[in-house]
Structure formats: C-alpha cells, structure tokens
PDB file of N, CA and C in Angstrom:
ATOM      1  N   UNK A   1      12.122  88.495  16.816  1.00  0.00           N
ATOM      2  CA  UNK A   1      12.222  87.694  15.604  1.00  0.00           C
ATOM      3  C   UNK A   1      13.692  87.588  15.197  1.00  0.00           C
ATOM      4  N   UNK A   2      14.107  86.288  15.197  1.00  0.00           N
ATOM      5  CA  UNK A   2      15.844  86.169  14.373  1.00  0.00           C
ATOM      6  C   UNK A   2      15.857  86.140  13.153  1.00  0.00           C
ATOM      7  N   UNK A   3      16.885  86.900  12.595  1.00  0.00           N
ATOM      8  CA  UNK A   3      17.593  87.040  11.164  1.00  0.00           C
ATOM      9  C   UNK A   3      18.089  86.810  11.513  1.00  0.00           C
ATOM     10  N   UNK A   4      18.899  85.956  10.169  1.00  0.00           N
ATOM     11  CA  UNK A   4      20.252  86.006  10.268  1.00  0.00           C
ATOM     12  C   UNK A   4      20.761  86.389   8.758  1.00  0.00           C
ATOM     13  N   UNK A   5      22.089  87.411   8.702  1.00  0.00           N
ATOM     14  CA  UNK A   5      22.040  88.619   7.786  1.00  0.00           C
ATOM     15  C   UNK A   5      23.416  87.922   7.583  1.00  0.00           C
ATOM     16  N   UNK A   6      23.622  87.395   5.857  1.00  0.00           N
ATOM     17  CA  UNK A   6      25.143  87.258   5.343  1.00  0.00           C
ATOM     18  C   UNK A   6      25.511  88.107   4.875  1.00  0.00           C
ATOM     19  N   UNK A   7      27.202  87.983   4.451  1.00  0.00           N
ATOM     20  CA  UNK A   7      27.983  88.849   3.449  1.00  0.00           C
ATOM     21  C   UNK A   7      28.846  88.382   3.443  1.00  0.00           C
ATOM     22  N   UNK A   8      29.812  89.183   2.497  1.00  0.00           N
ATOM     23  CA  UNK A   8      30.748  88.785   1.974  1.00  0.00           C
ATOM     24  C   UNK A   8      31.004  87.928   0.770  1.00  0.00           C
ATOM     25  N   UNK A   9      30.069  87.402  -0.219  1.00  0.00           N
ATOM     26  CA  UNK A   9      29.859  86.467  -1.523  1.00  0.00           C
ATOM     27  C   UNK A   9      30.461  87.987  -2.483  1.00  0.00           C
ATOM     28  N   UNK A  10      30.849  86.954  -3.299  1.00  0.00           N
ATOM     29  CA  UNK A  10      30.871  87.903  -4.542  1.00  0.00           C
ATOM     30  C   UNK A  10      31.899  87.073  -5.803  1.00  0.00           C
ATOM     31  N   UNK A  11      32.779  87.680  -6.613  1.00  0.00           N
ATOM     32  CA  UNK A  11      33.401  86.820  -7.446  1.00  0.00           C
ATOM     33  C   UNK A  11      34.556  86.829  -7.300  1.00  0.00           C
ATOM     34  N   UNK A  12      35.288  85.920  -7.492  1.00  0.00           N
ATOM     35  CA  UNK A  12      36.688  85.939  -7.561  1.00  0.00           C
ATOM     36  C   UNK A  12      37.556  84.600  -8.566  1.00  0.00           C
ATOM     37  N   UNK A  13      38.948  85.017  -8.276  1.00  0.00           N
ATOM     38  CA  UNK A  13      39.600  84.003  -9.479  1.00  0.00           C
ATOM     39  C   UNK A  13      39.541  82.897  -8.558  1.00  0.00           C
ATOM     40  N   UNK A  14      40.326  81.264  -9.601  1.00  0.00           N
ATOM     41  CA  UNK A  14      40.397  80.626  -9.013  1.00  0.00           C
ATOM     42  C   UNK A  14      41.621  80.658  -8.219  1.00  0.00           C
ATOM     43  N   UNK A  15      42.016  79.921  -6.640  1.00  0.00           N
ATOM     44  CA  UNK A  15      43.048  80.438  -5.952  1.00  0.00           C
ATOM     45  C   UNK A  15      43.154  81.342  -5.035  1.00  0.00           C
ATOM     46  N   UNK A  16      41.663  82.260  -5.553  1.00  0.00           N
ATOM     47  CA  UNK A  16      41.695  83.399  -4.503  1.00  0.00           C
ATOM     48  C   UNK A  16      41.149  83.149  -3.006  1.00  0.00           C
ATOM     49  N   UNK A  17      40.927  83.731  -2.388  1.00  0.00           N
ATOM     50  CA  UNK A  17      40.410  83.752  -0.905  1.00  0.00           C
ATOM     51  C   UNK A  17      38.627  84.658  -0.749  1.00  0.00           C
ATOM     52  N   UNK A  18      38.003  84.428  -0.093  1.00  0.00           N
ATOM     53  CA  UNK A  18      36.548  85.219   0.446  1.00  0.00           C
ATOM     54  C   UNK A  18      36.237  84.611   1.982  1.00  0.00           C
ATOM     55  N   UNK A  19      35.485  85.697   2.631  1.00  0.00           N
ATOM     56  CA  UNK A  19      35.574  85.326   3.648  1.00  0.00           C
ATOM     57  C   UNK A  19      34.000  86.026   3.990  1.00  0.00           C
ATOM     58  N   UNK A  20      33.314  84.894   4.365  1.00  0.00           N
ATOM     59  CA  UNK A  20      31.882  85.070   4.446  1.00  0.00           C
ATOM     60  C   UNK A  20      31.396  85.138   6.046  1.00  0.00           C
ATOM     61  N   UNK A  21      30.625  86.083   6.319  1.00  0.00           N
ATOM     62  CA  UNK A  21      30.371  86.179   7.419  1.00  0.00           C
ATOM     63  C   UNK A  21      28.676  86.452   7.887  1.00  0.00           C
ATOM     64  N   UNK A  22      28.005  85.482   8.932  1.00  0.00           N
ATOM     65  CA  UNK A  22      26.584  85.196   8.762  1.00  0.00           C
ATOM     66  C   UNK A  22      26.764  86.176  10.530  1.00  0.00           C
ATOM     67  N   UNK A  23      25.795  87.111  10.941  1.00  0.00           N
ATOM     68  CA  UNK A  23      24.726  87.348  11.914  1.00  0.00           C
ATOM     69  C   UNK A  23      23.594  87.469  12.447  1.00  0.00           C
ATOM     70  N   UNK A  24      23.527  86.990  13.686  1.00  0.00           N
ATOM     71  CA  UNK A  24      21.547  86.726  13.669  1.00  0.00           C
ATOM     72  C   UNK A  24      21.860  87.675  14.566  1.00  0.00           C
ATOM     73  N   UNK A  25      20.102  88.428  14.403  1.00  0.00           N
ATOM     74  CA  UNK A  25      19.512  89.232  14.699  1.00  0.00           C
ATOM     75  C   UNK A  25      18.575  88.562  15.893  1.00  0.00           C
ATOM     76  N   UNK A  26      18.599  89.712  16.819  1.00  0.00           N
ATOM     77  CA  UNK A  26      17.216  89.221  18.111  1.00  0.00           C
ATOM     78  C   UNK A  26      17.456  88.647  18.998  1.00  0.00           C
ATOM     79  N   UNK A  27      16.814  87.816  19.726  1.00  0.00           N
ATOM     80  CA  UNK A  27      17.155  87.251  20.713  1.00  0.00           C
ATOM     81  C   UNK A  27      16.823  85.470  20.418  1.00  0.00           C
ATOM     82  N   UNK A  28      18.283  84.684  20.578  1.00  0.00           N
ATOM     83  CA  UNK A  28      18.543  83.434  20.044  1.00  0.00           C
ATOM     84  C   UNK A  28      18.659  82.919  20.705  1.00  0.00           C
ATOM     85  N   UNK A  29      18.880  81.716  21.466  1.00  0.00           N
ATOM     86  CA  UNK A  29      19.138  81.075  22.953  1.00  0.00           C
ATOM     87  C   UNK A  29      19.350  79.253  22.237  1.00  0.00           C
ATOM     88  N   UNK A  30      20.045  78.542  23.264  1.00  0.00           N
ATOM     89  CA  UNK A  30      20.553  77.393  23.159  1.00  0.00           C
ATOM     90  C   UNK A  30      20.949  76.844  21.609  1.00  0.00           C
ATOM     91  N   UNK A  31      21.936  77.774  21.392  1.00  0.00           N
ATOM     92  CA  UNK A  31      22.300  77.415  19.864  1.00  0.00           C
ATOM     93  C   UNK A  31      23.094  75.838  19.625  1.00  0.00           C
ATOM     94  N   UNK A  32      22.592  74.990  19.366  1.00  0.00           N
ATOM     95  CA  UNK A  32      23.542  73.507  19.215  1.00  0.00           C
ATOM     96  C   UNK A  32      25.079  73.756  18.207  1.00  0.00           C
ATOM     97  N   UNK A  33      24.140  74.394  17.211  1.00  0.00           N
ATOM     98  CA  UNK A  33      25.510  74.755  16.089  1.00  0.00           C
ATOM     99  C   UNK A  33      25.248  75.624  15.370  1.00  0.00           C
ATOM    100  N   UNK A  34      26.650  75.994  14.543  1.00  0.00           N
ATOM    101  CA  UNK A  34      25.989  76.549  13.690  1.00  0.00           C
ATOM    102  C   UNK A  34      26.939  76.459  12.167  1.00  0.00           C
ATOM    103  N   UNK A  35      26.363  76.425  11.087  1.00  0.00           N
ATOM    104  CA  UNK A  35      26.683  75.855   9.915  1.00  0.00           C
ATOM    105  C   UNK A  35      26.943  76.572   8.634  1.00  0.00           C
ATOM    106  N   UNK A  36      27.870  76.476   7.495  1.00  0.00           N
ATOM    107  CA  UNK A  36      27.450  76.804   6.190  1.00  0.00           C
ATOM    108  C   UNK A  36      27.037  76.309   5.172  1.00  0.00           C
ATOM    109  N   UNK A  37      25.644  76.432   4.654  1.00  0.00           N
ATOM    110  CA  UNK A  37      25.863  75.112   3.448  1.00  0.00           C
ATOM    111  C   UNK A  37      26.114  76.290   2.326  1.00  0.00           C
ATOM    112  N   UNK A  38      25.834  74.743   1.104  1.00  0.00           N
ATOM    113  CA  UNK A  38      25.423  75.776  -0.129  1.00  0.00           C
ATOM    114  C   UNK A  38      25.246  74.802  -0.960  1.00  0.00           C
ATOM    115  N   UNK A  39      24.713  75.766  -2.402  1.00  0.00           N
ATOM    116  CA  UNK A  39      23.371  75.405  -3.197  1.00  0.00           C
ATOM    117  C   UNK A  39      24.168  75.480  -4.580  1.00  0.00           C
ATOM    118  N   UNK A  40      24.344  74.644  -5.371  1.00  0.00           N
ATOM    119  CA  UNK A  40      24.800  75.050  -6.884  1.00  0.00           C
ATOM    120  C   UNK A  40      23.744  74.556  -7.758  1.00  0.00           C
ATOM    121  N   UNK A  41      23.567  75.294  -8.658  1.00  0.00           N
ATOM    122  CA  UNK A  41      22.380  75.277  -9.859  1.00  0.00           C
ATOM    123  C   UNK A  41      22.303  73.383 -10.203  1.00  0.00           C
ATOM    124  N   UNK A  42      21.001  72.947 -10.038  1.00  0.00           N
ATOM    125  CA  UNK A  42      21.221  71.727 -10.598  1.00  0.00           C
ATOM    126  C   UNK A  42      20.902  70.691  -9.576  1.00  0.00           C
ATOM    127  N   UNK A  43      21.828  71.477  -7.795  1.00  0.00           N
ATOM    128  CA  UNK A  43      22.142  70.128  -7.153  1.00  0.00           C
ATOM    129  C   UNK A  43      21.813  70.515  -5.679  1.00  0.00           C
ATOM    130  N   UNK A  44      21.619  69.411  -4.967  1.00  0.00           N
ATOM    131  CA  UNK A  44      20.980  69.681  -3.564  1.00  0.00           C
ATOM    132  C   UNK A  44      21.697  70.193  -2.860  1.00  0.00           C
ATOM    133  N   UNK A  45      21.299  71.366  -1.776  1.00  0.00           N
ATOM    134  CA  UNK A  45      22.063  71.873  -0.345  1.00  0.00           C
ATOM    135  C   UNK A  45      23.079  70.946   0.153  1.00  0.00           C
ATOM    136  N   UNK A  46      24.253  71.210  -0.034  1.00  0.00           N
ATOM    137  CA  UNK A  46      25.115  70.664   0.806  1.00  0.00           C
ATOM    138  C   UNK A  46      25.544  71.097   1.583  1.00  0.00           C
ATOM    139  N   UNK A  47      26.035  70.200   3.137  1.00  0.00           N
ATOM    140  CA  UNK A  47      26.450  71.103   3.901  1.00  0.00           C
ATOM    141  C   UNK A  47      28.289  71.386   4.071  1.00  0.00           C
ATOM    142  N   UNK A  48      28.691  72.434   4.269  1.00  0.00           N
ATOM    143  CA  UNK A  48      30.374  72.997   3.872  1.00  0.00           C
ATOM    144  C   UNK A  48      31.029  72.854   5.205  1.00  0.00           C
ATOM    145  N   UNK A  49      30.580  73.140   6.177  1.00  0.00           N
ATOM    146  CA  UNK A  49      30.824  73.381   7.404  1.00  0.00           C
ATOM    147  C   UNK A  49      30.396  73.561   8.607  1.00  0.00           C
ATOM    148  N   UNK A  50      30.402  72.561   9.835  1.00  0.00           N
ATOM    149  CA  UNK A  50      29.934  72.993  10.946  1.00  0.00           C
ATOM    150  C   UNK A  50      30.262  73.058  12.331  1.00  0.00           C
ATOM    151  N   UNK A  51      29.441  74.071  12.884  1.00  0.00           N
ATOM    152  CA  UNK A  51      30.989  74.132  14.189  1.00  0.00           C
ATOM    153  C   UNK A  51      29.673  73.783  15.673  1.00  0.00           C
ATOM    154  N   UNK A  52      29.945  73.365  16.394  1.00  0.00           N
ATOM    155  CA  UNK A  52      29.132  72.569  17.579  1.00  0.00           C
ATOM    156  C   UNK A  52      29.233  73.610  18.539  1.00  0.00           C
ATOM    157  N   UNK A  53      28.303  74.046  19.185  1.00  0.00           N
ATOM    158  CA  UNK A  53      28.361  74.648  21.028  1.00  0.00           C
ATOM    159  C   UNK A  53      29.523  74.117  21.644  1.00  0.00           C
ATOM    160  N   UNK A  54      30.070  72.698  21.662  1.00  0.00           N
ATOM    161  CA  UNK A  54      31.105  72.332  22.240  1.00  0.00           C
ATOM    162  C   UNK A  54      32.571  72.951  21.483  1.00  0.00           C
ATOM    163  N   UNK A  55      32.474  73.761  20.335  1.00  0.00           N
ATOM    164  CA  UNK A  55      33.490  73.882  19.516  1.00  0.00           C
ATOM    165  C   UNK A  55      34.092  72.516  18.520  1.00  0.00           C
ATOM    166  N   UNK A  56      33.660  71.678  18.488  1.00  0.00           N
ATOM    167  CA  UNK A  56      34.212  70.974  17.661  1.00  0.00           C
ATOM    168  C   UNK A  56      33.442  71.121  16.223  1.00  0.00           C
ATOM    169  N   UNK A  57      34.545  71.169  15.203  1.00  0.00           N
ATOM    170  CA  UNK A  57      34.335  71.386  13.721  1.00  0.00           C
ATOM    171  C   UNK A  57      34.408  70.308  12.504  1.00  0.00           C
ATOM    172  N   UNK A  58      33.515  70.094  11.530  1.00  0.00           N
ATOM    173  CA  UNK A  58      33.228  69.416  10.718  1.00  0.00           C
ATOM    174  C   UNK A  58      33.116  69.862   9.352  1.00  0.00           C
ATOM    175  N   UNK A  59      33.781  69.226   8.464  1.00  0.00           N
ATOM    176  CA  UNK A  59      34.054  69.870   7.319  1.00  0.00           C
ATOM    177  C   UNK A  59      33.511  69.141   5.963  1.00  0.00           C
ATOM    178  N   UNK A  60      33.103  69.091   4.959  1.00  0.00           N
ATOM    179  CA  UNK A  60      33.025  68.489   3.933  1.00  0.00           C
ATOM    180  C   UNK A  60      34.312  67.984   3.496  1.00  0.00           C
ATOM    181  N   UNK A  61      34.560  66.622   2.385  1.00  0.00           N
ATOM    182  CA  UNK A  61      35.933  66.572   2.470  1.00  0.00           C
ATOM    183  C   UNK A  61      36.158  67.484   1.146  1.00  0.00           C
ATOM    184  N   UNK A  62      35.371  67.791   0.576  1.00  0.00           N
ATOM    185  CA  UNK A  62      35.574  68.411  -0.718  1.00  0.00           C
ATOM    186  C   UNK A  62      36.057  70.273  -0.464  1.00  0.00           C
ATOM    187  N   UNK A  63      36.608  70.120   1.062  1.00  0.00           N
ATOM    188  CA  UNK A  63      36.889  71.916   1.496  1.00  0.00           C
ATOM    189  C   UNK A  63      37.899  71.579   2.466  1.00  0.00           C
ATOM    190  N   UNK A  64      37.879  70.270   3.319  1.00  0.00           N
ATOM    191  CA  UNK A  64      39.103  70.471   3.802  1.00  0.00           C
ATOM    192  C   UNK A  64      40.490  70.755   3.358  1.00  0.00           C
ATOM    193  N   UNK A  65      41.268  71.255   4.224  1.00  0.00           N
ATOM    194  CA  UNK A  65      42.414  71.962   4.691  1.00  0.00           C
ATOM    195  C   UNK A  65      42.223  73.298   3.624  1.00  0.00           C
ATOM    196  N   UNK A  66      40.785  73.799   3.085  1.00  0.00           N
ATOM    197  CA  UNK A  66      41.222  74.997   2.401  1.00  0.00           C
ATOM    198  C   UNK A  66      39.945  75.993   3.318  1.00  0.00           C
ATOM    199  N   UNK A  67      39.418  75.164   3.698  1.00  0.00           N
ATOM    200  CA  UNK A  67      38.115  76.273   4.569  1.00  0.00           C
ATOM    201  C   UNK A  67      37.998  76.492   6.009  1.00  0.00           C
ATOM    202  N   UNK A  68      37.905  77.403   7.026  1.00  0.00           N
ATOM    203  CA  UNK A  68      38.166  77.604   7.969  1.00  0.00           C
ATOM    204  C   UNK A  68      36.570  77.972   8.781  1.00  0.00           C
ATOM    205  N   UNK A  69      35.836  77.246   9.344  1.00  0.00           N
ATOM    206  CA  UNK A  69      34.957  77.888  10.133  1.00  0.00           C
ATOM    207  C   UNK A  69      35.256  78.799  11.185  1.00  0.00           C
ATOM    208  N   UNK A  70      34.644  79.601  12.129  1.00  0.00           N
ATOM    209  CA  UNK A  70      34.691  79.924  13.725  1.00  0.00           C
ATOM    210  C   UNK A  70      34.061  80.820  13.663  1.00  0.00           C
ATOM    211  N   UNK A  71      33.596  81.237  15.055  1.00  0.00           N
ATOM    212  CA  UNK A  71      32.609  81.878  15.352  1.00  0.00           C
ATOM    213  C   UNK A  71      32.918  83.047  16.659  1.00  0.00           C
ATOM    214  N   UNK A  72      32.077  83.644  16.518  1.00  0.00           N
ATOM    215  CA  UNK A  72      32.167  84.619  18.296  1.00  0.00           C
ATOM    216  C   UNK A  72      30.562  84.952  18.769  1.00  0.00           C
ATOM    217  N   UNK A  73      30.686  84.241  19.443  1.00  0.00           N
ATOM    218  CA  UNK A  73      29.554  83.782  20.647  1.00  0.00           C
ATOM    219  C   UNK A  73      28.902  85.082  21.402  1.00  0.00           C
ATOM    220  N   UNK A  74      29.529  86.049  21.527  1.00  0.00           N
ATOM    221  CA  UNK A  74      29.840  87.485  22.669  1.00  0.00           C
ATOM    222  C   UNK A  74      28.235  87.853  20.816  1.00  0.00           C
ATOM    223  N   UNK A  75      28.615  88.002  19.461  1.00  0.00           N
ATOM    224  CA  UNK A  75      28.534  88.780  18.806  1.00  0.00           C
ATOM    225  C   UNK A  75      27.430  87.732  17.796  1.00  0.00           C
ATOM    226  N   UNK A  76      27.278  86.259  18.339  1.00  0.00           N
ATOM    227  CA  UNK A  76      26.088  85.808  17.113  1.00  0.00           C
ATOM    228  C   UNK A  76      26.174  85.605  15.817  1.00  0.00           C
ATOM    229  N   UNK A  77      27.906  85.604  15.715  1.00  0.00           N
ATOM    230  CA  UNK A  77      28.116  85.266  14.491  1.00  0.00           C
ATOM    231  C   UNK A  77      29.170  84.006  14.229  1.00  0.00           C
ATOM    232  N   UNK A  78      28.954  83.714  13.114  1.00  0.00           N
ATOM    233  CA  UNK A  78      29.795  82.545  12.405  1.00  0.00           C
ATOM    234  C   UNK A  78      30.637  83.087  11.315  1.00  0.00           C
ATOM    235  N   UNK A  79      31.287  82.476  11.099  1.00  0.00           N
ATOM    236  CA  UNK A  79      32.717  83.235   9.855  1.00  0.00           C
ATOM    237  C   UNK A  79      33.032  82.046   9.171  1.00  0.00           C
ATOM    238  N   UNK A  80      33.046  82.138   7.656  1.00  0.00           N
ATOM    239  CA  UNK A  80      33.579  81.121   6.926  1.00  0.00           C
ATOM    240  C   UNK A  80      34.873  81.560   6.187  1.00  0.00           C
ATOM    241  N   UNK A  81      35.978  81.096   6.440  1.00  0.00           N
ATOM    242  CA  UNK A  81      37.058  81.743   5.720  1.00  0.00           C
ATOM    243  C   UNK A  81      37.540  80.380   4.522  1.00  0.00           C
ATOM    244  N   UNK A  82      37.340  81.347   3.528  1.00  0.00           N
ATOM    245  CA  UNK A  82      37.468  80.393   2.391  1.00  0.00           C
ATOM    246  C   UNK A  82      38.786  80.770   1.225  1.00  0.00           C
ATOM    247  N   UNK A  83      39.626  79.762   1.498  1.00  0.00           N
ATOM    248  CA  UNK A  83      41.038  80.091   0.721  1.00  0.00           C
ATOM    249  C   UNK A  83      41.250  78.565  -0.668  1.00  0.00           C
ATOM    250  N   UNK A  84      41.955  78.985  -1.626  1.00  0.00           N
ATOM    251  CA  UNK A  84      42.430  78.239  -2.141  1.00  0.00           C
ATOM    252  C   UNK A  84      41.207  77.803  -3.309  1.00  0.00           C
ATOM    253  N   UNK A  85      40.205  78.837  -3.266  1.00  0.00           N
ATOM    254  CA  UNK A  85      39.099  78.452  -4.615  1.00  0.00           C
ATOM    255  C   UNK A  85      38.701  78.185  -6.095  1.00  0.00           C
ATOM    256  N   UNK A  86      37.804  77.168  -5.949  1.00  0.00           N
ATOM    257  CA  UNK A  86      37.802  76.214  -7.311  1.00  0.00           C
ATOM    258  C   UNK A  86      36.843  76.622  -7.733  1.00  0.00           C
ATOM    259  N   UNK A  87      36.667  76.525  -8.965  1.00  0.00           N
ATOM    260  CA  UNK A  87      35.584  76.902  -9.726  1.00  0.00           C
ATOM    261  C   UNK A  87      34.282  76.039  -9.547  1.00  0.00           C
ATOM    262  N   UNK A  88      34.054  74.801  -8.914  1.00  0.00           N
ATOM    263  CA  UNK A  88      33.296  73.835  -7.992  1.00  0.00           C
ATOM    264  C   UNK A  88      32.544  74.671  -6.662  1.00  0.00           C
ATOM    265  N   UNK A  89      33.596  75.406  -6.094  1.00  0.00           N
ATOM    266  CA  UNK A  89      32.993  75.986  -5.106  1.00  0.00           C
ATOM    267  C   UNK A  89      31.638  77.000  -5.001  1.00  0.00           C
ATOM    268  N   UNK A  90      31.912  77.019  -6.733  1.00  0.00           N
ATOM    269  CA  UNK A  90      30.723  78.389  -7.085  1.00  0.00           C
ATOM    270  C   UNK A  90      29.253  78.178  -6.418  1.00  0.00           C
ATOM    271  N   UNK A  91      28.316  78.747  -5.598  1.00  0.00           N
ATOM    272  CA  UNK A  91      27.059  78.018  -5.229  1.00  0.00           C
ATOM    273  C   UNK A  91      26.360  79.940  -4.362  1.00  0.00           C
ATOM    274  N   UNK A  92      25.449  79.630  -3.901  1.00  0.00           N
ATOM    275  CA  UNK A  92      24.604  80.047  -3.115  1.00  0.00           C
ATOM    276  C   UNK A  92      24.782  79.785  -1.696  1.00  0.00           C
ATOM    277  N   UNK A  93      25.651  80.675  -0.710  1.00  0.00           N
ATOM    278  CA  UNK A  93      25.926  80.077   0.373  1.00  0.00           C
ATOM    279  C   UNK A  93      25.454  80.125   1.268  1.00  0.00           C
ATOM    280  N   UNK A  94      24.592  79.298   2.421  1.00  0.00           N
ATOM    281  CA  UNK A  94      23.815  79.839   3.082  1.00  0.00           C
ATOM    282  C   UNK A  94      24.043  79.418   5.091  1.00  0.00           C
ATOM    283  N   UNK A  95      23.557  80.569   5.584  1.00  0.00           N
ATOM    284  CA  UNK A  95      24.510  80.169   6.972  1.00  0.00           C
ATOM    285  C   UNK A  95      23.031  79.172   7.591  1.00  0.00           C
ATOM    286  N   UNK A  96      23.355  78.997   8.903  1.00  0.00           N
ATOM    287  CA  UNK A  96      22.148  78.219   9.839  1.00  0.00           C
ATOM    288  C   UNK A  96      22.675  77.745  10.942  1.00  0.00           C
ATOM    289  N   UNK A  97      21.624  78.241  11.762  1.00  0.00           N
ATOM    290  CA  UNK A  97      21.895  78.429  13.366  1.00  0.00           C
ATOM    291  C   UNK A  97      20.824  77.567  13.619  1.00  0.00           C
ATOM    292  N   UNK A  98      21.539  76.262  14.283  1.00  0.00           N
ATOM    293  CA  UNK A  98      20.065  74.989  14.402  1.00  0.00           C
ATOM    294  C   UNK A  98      20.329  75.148  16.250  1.00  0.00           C
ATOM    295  N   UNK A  99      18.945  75.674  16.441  1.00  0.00           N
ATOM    296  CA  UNK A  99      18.623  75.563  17.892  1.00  0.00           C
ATOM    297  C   UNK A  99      17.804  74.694  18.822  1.00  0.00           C
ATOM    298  N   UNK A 100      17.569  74.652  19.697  1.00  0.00           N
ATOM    299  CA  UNK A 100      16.685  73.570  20.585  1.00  0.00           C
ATOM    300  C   UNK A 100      15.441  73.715  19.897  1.00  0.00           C
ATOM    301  N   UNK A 101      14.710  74.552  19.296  1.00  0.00           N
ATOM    302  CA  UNK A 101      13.418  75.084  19.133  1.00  0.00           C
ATOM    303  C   UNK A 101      13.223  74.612  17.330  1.00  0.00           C
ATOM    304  N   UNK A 102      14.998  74.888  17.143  1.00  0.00           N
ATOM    305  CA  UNK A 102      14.347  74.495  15.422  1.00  0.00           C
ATOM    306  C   UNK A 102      15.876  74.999  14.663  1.00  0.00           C
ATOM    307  N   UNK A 103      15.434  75.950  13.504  1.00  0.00           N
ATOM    308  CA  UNK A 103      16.753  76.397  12.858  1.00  0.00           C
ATOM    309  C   UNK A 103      16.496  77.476  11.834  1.00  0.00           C
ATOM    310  N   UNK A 104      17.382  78.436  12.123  1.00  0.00           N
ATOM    311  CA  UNK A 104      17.113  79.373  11.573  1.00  0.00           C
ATOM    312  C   UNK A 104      18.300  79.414  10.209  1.00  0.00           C
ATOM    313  N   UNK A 105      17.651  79.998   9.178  1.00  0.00           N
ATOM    314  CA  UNK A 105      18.631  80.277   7.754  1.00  0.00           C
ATOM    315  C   UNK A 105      18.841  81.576   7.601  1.00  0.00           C
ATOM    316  N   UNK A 106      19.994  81.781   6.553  1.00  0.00           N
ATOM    317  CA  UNK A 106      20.380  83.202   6.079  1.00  0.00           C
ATOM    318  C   UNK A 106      19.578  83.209   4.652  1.00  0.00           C
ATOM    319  N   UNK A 107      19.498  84.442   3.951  1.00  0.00           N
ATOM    320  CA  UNK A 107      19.297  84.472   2.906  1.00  0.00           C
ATOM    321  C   UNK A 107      19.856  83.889   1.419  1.00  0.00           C
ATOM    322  N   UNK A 108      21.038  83.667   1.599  1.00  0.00           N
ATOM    323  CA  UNK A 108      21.951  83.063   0.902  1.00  0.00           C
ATOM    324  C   UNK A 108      22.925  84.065   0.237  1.00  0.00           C
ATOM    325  N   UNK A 109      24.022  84.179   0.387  1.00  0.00           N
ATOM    326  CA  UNK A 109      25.302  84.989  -0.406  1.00  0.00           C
ATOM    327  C   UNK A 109      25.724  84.135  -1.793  1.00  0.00           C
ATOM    328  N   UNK A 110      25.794  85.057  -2.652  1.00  0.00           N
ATOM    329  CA  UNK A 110      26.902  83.760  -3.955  1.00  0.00           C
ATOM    330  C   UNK A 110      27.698  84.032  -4.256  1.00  0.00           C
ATOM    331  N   UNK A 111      28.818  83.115  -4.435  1.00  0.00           N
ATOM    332  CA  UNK A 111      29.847  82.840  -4.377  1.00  0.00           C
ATOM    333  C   UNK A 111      30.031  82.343  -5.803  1.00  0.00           C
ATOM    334  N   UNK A 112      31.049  83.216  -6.674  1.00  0.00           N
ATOM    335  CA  UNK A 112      31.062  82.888  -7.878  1.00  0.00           C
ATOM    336  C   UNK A 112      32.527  82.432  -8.194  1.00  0.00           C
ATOM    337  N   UNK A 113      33.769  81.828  -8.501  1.00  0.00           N
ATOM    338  CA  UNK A 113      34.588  81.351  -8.571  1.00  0.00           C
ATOM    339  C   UNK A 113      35.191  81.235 -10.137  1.00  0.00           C
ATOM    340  N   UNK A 114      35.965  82.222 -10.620  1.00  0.00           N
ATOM    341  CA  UNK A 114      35.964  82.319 -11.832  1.00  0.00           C
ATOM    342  C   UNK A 114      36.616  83.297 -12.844  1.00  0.00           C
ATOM    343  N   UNK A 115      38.098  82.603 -14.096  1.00  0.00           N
ATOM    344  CA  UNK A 115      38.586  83.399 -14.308  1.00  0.00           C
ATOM    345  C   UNK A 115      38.276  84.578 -15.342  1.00  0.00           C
TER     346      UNK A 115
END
C-alpha cells in the first residue's frame, strides 16, 4: 500500500523560506510525475508545481522564480523549496505522485505565512 508522508509546513514571516518535503511509502512503479498543490480556505486546489519523469518542470506563475521543485528518484521523494513568502502563499499543501494506475496524495502540510 503507498503513502505518501509530508513535512516541513509550519509558520513563518513574510520573506522567509520553508522547504517541504513529500515521501511515498511501498512499492510505486511508473511514476509520470510528481506534484505540489495546495488548498486555501475558500478556494479550489491549485496546482504549485510539477516535475515530469522526463525532468521537465512547471510552475504556477504566481511562484515563479521564488519556488524550486526536485526530486530523488533512488529515495521516492519530491522537495518543494519555497523562498521569498507572501502571505497569499498561506494554504494546505499537498504532494501527488500521478502514476500509470492512477494518483496517489499526501495528507496535506500547512503552510502559514505571517507576521
């Protein structure tokens, strides 16, 4: 059975940096991608970031040049490195590993942004 287990959410000022990190559990096979969204009170899942089996990366424009995806393949995980934060960014962040079979979610980390 796959989990996949986040961390790293918590609060910080605006400006500051967090760096969120999603792992699945079990045995996972033909991963297409894998992604971060997130959830703010009010408003639908958006997605923040996503990085392809081929390595190529996709960003919301509302995070480029301040958010950094990547991953390590050897270890099943994805890494969101998040610098330069707005009080916008505040949400429920949630990872997802979309595979041939379907797609698996994290529980969600939150991310609070705030002086």
């Amino acid at each position: 059975q796959v989990q996949l287990v986040e961390s790293g959410g918590g609060l910080v000022q605006p400006g500051g940096s967090l760096r969120l990190s999603c792992r699945a559990s079990g045995s996972i096979f033909s991963i297409n991608a894998r992604g971060w969204y997130r959830q703010a009170p009010g408003k639908q899942r958006e997605l923040v970031a996503l990085i392809t089996s081929g390595g190529s990366r996709n960003y919301a424009d509302s995070v480029k040049g301040r958010f950094t995806i990547s991953r390590d393949n050897a270890k099943n995980t994805v890494v969101l490195q998040m610098n330069s934060l707005k009080p916008e960014d505040t949400a429920v962040y949630y990872c997802n590993f979309n595979v041939v079979t379907g797609s698996y979610w994290g529980q969600g980390t939150q991310v609070t942004v705030s002086s």
